[in-house]
C-alpha atoms as a PDB file:
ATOM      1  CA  UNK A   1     -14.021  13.405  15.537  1.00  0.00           C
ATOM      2  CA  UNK A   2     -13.667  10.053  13.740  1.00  0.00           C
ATOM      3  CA  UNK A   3     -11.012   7.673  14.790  1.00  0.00           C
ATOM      4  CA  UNK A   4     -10.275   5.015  11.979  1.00  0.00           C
ATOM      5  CA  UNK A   5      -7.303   2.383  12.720  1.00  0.00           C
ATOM      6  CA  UNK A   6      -4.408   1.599  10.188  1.00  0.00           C
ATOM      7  CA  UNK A   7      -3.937  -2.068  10.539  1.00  0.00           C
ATOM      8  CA  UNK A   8      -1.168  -4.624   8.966  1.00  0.00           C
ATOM      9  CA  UNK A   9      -1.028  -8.436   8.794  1.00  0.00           C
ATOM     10  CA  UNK A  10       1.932 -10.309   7.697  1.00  0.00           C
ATOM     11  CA  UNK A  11       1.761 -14.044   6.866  1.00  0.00           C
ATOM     12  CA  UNK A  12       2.931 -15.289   9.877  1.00  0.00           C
ATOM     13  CA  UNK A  13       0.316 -13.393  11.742  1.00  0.00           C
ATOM     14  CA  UNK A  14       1.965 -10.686  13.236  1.00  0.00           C
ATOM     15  CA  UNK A  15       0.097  -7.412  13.320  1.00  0.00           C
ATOM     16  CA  UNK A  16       0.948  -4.153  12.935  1.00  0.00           C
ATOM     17  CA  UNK A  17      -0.992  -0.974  13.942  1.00  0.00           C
ATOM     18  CA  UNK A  18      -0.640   2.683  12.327  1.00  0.00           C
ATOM     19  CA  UNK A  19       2.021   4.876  14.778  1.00  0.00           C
ATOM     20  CA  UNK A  20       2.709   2.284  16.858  1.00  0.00           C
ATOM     21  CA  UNK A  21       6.898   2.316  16.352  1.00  0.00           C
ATOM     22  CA  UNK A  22      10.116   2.006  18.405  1.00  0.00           C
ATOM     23  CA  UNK A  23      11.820   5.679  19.219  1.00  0.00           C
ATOM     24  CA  UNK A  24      14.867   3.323  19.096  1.00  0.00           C
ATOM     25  CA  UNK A  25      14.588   1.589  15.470  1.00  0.00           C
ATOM     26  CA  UNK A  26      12.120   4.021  13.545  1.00  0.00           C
ATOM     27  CA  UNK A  27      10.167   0.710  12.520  1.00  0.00           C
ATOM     28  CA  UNK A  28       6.730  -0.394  13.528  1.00  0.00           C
ATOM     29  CA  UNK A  29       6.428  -2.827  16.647  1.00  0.00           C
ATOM     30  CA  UNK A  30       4.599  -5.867  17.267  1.00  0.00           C
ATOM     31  CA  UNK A  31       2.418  -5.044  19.902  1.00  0.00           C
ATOM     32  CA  UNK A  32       4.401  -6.546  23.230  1.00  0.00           C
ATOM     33  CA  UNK A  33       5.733  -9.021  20.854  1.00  0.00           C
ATOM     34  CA  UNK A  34       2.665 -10.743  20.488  1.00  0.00           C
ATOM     35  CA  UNK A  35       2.193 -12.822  17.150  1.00  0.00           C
ATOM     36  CA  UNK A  36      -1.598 -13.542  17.973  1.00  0.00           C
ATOM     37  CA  UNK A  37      -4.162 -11.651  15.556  1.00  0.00           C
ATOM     38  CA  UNK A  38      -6.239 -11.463  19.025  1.00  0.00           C
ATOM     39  CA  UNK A  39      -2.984  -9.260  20.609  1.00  0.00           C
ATOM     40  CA  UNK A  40      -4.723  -6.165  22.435  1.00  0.00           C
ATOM     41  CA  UNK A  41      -5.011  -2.807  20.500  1.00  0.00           C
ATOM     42  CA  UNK A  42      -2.227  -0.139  20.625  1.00  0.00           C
ATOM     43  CA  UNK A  43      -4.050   1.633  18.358  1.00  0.00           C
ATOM     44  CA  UNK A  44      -3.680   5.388  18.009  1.00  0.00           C
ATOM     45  CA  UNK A  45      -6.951   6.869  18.974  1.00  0.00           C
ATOM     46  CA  UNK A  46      -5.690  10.780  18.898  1.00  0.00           C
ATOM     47  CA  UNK A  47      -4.111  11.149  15.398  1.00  0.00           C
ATOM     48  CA  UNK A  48      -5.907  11.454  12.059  1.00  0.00           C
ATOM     49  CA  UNK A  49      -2.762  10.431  10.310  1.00  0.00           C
ATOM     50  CA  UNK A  50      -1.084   6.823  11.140  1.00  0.00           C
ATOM     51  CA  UNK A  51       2.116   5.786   9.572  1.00  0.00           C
ATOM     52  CA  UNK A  52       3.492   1.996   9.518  1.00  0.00           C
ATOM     53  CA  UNK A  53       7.072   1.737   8.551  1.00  0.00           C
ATOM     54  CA  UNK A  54       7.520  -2.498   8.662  1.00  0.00           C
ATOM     55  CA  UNK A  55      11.698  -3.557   8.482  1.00  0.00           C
ATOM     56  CA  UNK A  56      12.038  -5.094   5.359  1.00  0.00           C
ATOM     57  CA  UNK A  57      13.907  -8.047   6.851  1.00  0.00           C
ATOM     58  CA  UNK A  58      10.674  -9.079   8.092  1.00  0.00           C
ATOM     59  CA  UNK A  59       9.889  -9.954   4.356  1.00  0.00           C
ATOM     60  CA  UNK A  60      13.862 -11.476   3.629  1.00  0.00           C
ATOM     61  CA  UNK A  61      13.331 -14.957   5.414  1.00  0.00           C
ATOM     62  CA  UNK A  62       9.157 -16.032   4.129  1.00  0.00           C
ATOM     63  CA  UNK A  63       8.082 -17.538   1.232  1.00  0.00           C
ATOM     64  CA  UNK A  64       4.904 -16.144   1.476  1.00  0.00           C
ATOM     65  CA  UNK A  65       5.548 -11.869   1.469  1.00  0.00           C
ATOM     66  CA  UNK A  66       1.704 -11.560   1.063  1.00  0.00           C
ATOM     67  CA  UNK A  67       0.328  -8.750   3.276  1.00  0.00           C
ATOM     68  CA  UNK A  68      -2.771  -7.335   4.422  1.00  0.00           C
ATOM     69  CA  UNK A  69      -3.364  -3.608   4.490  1.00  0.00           C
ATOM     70  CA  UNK A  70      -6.835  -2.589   6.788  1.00  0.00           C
ATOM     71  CA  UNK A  71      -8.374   0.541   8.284  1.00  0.00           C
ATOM     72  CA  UNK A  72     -10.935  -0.121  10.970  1.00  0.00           C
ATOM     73  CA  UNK A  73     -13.586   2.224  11.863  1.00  0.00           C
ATOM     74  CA  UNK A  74     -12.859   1.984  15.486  1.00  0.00           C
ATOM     75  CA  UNK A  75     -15.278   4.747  16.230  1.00  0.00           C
ATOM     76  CA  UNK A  76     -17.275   7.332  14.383  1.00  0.00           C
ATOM     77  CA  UNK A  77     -19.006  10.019  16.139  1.00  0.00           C
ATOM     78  CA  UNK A  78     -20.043  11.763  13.166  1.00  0.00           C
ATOM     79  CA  UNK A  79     -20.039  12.756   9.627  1.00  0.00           C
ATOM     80  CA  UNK A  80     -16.761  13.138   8.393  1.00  0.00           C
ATOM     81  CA  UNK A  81     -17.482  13.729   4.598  1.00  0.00           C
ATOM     82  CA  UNK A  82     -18.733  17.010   3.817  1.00  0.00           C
ATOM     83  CA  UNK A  83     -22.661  16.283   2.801  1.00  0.00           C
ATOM     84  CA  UNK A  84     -21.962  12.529   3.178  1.00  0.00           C
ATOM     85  CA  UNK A  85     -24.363  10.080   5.442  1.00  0.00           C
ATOM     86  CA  UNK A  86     -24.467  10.078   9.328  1.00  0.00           C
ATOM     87  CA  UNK A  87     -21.529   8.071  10.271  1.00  0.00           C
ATOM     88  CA  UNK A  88     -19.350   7.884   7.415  1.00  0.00           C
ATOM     89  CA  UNK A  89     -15.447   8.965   7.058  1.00  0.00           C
ATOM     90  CA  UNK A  90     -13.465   9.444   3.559  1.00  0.00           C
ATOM     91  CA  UNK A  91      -9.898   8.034   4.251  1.00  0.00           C
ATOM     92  CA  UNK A  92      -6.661   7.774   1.740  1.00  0.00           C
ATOM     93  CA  UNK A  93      -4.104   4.926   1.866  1.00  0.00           C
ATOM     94  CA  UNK A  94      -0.745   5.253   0.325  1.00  0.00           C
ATOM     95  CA  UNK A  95       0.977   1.960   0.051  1.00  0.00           C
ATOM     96  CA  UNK A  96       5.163   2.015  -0.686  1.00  0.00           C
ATOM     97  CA  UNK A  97       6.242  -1.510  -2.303  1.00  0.00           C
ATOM     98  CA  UNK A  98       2.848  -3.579  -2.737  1.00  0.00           C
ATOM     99  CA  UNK A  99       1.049  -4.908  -5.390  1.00  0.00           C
ATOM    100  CA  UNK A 100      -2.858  -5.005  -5.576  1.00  0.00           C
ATOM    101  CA  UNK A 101      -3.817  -8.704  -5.356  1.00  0.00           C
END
């Protein structure tokens, strides 16, 4: 009903977005190689689960291997937590070699 976005930002301002990856590789692509935060959205708009698996040889070569982690509410239709408010979604986020900063 819901459809919330998993996004990713590295330093140098590529972004990632949740199930956007390469058959070929396994890893998360850059949409059309872009490196603009203002790249257009390949977001996944059917899937309530969205994976991003980044190469970590992305991180090998920057000094700065700060990351952002998002999840945009690209659309909600509805409640999506069980006596919640109108318009509201409960979401996880499991994140695999990060730190909180």
């Amino acid at each position: 009903m819901n459809d919330l976005d998993l996004i990713t930002t590295l330093p140098e301002g590529f972004t990632y977005y949740g199930n956007f990856i390469s058959v070929a590789t396994g890893y998360s692509q850059i949409p059309g190689g872009c490196g603009r935060p203002t790249c257009p959205s390949p977001a996944d708009t059917r899937n309530n689960v969205e994976v991003l698996h980044i190469d970590p040889a992305r991180f090998t070569n920057i000094s700065n291997r700060t990351f952002t982690v998002r999840v945009l509410a690209a659309n909600l239709n509805g409640v999506g937590i069980p006596g919640g408010a109108v318009n509201s979604q409960d979401f996880a986020l499991f994140v695999v070699n990060g730190t909180i900063q």
